[in-house]
N, C-alpha and C. Protein backbone atom coordinates (compact mmCIF):
# COMPACT_ATOMS: atom_id res chain seq x y z
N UNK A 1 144.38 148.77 127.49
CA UNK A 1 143.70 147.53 127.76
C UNK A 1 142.77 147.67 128.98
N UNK A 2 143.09 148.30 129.86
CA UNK A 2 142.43 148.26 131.21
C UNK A 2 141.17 149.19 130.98
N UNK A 3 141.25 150.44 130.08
CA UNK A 3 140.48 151.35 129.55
C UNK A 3 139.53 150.36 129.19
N UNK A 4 139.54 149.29 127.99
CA UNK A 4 138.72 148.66 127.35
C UNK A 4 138.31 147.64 128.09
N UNK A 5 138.66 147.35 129.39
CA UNK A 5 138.22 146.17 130.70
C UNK A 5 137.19 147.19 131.37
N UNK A 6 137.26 148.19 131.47
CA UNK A 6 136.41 149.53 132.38
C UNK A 6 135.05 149.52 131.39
N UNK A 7 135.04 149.67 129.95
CA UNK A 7 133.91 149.99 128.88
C UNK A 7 133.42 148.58 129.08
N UNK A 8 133.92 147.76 129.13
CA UNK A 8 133.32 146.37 129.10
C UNK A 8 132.40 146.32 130.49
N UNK A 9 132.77 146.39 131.26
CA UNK A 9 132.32 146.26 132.60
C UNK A 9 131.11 147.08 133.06
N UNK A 10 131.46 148.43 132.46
CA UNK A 10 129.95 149.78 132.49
C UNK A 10 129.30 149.24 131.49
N UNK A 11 129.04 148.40 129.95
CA UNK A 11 128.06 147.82 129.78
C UNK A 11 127.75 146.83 130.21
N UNK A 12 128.23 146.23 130.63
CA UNK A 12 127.74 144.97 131.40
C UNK A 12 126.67 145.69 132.79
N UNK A 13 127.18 146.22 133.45
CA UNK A 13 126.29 146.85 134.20
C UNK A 13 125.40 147.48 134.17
N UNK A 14 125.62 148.35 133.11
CA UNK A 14 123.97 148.80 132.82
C UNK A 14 122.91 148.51 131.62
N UNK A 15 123.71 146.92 131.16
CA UNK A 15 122.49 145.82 131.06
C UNK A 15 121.63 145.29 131.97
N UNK A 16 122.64 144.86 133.06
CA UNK A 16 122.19 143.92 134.30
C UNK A 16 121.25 145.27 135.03
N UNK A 17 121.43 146.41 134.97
CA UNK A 17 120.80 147.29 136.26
C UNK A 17 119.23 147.44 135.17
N UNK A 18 119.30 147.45 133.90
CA UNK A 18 118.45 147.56 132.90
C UNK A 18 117.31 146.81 132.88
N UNK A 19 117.94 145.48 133.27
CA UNK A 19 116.99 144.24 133.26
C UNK A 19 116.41 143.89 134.62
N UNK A 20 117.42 144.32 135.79
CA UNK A 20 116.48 144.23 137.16
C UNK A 20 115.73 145.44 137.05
N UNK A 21 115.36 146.45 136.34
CA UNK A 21 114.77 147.59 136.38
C UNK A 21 113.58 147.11 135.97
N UNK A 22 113.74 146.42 134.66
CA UNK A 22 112.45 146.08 133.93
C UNK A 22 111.69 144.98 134.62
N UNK A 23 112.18 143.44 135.25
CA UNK A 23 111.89 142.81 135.74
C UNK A 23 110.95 143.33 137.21
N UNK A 24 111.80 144.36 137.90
CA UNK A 24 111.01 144.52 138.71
C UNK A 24 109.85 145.07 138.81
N UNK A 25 109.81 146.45 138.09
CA UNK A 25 108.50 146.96 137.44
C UNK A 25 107.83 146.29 137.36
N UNK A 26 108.10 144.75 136.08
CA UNK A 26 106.89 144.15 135.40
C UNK A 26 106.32 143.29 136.60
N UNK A 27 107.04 142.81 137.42
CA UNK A 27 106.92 141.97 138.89
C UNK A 27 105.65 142.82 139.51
N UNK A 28 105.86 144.18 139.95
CA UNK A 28 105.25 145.10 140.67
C UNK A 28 104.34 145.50 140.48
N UNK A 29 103.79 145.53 138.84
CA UNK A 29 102.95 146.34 138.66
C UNK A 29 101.65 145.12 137.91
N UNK A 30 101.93 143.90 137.85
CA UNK A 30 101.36 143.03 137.52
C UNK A 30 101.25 141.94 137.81
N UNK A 31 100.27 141.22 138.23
CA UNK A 31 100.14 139.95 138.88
C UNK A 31 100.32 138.78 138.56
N UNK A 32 99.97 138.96 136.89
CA UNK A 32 100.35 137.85 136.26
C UNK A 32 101.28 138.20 135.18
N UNK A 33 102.35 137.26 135.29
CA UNK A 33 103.65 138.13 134.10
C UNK A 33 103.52 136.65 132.73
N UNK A 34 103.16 136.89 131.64
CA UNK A 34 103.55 135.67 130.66
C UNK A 34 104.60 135.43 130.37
N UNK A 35 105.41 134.54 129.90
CA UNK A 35 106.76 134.65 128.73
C UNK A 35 106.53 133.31 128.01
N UNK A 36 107.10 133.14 126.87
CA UNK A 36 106.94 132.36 126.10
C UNK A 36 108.60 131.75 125.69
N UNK A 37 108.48 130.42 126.57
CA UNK A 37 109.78 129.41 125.83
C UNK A 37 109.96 129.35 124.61
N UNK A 38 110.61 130.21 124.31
CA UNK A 38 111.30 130.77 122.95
C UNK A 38 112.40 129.20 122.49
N UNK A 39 112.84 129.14 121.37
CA UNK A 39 113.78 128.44 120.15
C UNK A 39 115.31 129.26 120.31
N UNK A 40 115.75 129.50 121.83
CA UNK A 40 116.90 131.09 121.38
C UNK A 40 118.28 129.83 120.92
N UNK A 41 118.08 128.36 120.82
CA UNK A 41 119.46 127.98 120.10
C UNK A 41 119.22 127.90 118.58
N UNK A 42 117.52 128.20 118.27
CA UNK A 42 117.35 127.97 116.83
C UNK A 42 117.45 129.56 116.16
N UNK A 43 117.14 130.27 116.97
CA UNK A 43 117.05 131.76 117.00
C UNK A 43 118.60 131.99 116.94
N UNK A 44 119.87 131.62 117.17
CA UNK A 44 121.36 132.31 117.39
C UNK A 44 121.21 131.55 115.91
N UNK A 45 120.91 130.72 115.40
CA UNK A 45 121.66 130.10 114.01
C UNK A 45 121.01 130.68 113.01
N UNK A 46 119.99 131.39 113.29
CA UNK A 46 119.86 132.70 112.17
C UNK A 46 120.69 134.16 112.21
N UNK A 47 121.32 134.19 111.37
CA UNK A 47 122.64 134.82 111.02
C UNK A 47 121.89 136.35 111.02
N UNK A 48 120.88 136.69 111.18
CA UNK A 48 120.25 138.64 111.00
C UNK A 48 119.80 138.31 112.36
N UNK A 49 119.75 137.38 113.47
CA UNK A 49 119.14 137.66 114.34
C UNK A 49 120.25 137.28 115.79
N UNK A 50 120.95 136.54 114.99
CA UNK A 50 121.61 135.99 116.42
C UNK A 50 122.55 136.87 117.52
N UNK A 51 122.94 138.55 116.64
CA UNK A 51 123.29 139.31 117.93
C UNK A 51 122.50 139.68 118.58
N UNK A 52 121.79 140.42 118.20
CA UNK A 52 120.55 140.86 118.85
C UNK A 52 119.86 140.04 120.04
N UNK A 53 119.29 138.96 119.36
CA UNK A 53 119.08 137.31 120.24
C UNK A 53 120.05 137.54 121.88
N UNK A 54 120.99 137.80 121.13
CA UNK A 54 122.54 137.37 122.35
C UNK A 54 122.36 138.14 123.35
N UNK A 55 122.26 139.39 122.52
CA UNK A 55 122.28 140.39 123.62
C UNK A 55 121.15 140.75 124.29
N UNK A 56 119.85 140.08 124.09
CA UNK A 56 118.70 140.52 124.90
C UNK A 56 118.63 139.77 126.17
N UNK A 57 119.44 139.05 126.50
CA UNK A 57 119.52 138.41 127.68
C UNK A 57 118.18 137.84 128.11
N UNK A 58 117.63 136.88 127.21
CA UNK A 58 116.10 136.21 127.56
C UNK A 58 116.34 134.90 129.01
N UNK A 59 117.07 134.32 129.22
CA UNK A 59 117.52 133.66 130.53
C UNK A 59 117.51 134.40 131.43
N UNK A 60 118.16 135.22 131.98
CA UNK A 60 118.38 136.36 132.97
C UNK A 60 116.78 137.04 132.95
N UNK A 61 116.38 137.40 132.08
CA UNK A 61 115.13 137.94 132.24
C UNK A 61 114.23 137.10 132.88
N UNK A 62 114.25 135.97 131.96
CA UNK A 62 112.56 134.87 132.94
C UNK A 62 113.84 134.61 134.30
N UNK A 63 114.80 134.15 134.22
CA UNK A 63 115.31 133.87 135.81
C UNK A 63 114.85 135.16 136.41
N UNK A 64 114.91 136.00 136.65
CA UNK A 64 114.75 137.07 137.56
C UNK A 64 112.93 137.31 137.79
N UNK A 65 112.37 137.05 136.32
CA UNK A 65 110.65 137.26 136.26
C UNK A 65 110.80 135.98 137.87
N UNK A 66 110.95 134.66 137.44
CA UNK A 66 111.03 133.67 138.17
C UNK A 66 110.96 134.00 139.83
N UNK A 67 111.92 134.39 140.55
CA UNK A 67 112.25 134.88 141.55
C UNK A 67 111.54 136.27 142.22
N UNK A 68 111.15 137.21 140.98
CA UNK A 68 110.88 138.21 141.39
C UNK A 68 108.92 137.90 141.87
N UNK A 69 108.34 137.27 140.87
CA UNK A 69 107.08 137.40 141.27
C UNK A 69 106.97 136.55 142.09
N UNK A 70 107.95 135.48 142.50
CA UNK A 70 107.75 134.93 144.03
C UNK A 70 107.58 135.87 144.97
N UNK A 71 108.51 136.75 145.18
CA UNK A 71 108.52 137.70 146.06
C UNK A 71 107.31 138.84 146.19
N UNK A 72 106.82 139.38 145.14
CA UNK A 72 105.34 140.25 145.07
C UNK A 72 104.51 139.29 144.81
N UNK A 73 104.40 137.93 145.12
CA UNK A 73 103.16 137.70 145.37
C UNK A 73 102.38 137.37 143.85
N UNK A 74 103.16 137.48 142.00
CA UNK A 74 102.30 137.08 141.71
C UNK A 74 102.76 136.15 141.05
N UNK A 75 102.66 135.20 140.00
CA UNK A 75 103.14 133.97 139.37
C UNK A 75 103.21 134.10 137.60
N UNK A 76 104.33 133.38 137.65
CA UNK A 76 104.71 133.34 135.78
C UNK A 76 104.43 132.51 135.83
N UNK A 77 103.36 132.36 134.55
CA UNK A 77 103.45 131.59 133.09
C UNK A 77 103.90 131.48 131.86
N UNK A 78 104.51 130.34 131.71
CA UNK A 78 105.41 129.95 130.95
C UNK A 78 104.82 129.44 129.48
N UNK A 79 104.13 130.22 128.32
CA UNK A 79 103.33 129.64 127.21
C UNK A 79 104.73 128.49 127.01
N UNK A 80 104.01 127.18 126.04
CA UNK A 80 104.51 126.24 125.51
C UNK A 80 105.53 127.12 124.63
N UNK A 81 106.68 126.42 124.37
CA UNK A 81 107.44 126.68 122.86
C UNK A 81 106.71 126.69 122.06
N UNK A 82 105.40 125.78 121.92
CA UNK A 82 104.96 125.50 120.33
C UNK A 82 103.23 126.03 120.47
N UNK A 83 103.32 127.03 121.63
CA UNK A 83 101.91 127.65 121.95
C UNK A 83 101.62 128.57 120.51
N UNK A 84 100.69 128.56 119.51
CA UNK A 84 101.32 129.32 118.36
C UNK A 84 100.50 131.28 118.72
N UNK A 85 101.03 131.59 119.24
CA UNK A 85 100.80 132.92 119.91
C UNK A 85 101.05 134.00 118.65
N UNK A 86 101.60 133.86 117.63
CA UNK A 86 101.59 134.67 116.58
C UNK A 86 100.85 134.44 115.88
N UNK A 87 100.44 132.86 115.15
CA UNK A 87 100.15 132.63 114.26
C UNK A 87 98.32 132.43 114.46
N UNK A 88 97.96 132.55 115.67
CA UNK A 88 96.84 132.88 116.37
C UNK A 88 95.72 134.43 115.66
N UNK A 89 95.22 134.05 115.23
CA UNK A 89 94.12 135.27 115.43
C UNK A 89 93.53 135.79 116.45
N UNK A 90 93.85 137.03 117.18
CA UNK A 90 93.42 137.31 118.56
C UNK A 90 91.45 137.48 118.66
N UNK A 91 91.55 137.61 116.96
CA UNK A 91 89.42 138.23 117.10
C UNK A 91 88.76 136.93 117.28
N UNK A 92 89.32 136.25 116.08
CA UNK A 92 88.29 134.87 116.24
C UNK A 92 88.98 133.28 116.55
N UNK A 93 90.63 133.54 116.71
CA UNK A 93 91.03 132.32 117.13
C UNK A 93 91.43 131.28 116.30
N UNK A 94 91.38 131.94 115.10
CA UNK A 94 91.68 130.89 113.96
C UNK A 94 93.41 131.06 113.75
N UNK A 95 93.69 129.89 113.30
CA UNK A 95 95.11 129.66 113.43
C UNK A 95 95.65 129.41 112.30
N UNK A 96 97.18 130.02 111.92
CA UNK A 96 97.60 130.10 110.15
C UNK A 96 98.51 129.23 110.60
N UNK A 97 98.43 128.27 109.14
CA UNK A 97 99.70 127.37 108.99
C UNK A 97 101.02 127.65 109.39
N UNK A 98 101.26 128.80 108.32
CA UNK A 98 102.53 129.10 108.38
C UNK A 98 102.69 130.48 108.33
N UNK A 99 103.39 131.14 108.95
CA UNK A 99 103.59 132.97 108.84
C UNK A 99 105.13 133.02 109.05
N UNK A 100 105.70 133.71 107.91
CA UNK A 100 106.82 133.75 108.01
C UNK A 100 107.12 135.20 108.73
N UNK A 101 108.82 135.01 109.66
CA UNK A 101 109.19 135.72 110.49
C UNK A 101 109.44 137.39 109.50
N UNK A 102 109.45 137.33 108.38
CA UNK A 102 108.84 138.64 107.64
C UNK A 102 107.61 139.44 107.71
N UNK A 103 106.91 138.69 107.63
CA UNK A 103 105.33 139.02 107.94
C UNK A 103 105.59 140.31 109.16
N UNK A 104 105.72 141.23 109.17
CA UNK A 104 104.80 141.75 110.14
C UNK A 104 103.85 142.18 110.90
N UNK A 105 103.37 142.44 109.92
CA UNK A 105 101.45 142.63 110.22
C UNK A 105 101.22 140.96 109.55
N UNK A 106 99.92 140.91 111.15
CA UNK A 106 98.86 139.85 111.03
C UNK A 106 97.80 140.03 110.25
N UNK A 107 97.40 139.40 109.22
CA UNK A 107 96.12 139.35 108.50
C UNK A 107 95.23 138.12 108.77
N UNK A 108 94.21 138.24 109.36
CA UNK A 108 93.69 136.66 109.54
C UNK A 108 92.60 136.40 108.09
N UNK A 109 92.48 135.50 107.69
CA UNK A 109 91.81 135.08 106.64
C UNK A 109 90.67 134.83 106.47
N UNK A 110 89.91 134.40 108.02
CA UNK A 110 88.67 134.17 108.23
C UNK A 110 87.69 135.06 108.70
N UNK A 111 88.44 136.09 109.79
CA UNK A 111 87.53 137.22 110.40
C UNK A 111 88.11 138.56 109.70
N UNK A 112 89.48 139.00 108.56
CA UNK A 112 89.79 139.51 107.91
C UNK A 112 90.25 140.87 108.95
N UNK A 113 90.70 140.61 110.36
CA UNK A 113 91.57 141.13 110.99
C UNK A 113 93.18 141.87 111.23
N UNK A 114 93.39 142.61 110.85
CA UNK A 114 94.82 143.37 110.83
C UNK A 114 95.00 144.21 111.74
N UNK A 115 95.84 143.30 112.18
CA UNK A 115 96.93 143.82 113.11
C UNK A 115 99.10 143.46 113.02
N UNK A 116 99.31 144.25 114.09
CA UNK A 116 100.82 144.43 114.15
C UNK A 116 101.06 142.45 114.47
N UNK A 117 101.44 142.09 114.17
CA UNK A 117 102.48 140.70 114.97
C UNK A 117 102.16 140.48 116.05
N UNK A 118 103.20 141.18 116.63
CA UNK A 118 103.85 141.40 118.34
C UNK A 118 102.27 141.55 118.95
N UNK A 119 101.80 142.76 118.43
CA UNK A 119 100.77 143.14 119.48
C UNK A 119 99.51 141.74 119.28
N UNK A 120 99.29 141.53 118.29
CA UNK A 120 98.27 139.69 117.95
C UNK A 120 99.06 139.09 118.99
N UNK A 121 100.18 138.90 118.76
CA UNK A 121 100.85 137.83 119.95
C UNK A 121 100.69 138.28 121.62
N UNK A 122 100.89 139.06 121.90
CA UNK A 122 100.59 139.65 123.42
C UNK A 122 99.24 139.48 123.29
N UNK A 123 97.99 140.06 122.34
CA UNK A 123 96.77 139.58 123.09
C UNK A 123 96.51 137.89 122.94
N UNK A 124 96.98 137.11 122.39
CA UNK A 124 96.78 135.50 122.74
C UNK A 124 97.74 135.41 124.15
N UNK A 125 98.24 135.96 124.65
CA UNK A 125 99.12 135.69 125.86
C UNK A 125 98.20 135.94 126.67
N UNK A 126 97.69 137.27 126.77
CA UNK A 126 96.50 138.15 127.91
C UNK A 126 95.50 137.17 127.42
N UNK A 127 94.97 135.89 126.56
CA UNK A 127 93.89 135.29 126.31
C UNK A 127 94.57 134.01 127.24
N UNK A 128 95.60 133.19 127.41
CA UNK A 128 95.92 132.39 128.31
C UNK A 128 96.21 132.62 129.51
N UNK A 129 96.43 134.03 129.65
CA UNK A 129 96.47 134.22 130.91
C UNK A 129 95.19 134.23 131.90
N UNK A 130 94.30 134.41 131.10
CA UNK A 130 92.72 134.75 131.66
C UNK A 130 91.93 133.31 131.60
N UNK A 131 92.84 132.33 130.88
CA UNK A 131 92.02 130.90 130.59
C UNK A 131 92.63 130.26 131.96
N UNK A 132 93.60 130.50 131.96
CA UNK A 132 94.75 130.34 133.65
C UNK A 132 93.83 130.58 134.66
N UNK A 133 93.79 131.60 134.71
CA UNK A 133 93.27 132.23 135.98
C UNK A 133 91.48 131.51 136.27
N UNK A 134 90.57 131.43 134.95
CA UNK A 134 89.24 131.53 135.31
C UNK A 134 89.41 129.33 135.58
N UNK A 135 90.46 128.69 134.84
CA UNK A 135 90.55 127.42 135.35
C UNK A 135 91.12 127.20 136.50
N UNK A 136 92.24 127.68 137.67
CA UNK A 136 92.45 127.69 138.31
C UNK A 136 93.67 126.89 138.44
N UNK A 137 93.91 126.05 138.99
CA UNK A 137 95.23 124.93 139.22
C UNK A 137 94.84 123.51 138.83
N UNK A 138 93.84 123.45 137.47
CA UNK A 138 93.25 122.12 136.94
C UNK A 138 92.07 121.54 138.00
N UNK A 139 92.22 120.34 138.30
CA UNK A 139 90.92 119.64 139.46
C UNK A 139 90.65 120.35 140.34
N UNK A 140 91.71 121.26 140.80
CA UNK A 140 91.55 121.64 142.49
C UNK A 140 90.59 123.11 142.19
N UNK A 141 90.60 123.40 141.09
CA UNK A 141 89.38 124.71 141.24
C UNK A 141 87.86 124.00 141.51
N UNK A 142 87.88 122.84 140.45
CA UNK A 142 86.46 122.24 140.40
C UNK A 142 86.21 122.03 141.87
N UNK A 143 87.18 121.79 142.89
CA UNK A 143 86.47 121.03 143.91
C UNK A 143 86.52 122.34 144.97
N UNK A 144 87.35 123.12 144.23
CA UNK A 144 87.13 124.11 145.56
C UNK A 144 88.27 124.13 146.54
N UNK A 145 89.02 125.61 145.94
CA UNK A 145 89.93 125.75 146.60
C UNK A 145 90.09 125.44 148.39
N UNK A 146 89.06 125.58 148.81
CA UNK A 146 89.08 125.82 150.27
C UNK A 146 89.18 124.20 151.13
N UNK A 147 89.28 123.30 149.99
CA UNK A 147 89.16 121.75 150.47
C UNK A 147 90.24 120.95 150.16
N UNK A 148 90.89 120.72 151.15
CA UNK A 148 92.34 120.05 150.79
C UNK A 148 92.21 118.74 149.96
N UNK A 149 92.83 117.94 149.24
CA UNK A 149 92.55 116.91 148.59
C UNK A 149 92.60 116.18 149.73
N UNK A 150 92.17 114.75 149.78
CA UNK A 150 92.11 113.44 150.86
C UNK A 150 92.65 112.32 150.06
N UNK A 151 93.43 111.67 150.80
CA UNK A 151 94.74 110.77 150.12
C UNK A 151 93.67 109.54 150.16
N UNK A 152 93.71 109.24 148.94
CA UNK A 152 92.66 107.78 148.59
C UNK A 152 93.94 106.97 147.65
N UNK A 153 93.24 105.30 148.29
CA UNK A 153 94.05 104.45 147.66
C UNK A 153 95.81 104.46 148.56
N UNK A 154 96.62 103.93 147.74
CA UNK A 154 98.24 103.90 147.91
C UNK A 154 98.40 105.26 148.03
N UNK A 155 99.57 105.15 149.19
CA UNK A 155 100.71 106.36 149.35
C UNK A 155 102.02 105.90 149.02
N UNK A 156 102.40 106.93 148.48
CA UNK A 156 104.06 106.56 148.25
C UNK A 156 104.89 106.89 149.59
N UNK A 157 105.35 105.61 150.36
CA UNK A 157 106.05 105.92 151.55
C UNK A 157 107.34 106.13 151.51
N UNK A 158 108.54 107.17 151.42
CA UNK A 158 110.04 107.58 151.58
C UNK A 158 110.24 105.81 152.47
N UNK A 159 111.28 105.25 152.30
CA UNK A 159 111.82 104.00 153.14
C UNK A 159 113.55 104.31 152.77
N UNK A 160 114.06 104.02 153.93
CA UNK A 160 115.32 103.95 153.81
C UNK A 160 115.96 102.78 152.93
N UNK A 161 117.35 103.18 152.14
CA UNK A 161 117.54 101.84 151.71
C UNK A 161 118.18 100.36 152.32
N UNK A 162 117.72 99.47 151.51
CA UNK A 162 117.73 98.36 151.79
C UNK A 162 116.74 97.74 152.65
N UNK A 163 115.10 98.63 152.55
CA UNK A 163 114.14 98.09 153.50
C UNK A 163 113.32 97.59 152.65
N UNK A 164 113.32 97.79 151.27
CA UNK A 164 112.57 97.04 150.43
C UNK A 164 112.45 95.47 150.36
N UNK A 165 111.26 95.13 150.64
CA UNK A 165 111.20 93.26 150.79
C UNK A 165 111.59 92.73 150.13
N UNK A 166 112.40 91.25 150.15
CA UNK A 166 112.75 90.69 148.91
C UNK A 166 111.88 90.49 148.30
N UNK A 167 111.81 90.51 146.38
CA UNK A 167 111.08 89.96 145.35
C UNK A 167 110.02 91.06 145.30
N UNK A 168 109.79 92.20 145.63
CA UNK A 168 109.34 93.28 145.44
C UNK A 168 110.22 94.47 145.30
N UNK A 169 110.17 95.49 144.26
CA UNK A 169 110.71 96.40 143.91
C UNK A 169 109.41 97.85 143.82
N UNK A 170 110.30 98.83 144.03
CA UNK A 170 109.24 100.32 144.12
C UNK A 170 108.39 100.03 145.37
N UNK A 171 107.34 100.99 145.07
CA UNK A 171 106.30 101.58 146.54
C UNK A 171 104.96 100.73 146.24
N UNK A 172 105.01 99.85 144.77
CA UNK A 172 103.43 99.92 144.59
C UNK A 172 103.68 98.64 145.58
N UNK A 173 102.94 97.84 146.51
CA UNK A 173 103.08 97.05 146.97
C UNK A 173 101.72 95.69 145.62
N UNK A 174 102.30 94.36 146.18
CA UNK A 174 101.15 93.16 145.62
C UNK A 174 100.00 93.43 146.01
N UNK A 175 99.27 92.60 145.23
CA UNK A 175 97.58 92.93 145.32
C UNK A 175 96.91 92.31 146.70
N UNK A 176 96.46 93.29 147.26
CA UNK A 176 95.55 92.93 148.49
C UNK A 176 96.35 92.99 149.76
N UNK A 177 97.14 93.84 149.72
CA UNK A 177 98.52 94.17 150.70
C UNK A 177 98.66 95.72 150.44
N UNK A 178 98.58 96.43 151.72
CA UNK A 178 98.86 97.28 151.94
C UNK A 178 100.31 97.99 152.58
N UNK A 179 100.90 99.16 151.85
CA UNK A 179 102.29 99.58 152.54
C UNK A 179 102.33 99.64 153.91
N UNK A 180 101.62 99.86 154.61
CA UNK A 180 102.15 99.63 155.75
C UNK A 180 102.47 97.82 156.21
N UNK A 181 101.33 97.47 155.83
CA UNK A 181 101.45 96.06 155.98
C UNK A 181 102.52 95.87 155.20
N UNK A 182 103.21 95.52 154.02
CA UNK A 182 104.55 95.13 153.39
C UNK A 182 105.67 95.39 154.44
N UNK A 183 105.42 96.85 154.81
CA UNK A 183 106.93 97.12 155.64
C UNK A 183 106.92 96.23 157.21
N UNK A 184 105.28 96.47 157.60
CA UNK A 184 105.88 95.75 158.79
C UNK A 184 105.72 94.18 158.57
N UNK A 185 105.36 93.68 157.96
CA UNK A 185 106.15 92.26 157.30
C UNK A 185 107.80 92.15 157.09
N UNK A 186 108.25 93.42 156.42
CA UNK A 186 109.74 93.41 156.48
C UNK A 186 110.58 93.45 157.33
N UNK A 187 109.88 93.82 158.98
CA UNK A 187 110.66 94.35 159.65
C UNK A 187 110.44 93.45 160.81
């Protein structure tokens, strides 16, 4: 028994040393890491896939991507669950209804493109990753990173409880009254 507590334990370990191996590499050697919010409770209830699934440890992996490119400096993106990254044509962008998880090679219908799956799917990833990067963090590229936003209109002020005025509820204060003015009315 203790024999079979020892085998258990050396794979367990050199999964875990496997996956900080890979994580860190991919951390290190790249600035921007993708992963894609996978279906893995719809993925275990398919019966040819769900060991495999189990054992690839996809949690542990983005947790560690997570943490790790904090630390080197570069940032994960997280494609949507329903980003369709396979079903994508990487040449011209056209998108198939339906492709079943048999399919392995991509055929696109419109630009008459063939390729592997996997590899169609990684280049729509390297195509959001580059739509990421050249948009920036949404508004704040347009205006220019180097310019802090300026607080216009209402602020939401932290108040301790029970400082809220009677017959008003939340931060938005009544019309033509300002939060500071509400609180020091309250006080």
């Amino acid at each position: 028994m203790a024999r079979l507590g020892r085998a258990h334990a050396r794979v367990a370990n050199l999964r875990r040393d496997g996956l900080h191996k890979l994580t860190t590499r991919l951390t290190r050697e790249y600035g921007t890491v993708v992963v894609e919010d996978l279906n893995v409770t719809g993925m275990l209830a398919n019966r040819t896939l769900a060991r495999h699934v189990a054992d690839a440890g996809f949690a542990e992996i983005r947790r560690q991507l997570t943490y790790k490119t904090g630390w080197n400096g570069g940032r994960l993106l997280v494609a949507d669950r329903w980003y369709p990254s396979s079903k994508t044509c990487s040449g011209c962008g056209a998108v198939k209804t339906k492709l079943a998880l048999s399919e392995r090679e991509y055929t696109c219908e419109v630009c008459a493109l063939v390729s592997d799956r996997d590899h169609n799917a990684a280049l729509n990833l390297v195509a959001l990753a580059a739509e990421y990067a050249t948009a920036g963090s949404g508004p704040v590229a347009a205006r220019g990173a180097d310019q802090k936003t300026r607080a216009r209109g209402q602020v939401a002020v932290k108040r301790e409880p029970g400082t809220t005025p009677v017959g008003q509820t939340g931060t938005v204060p009544p019309q033509g009254r300002t939060i500071d003015r509400v609180l020091t009315e309250a006080h």
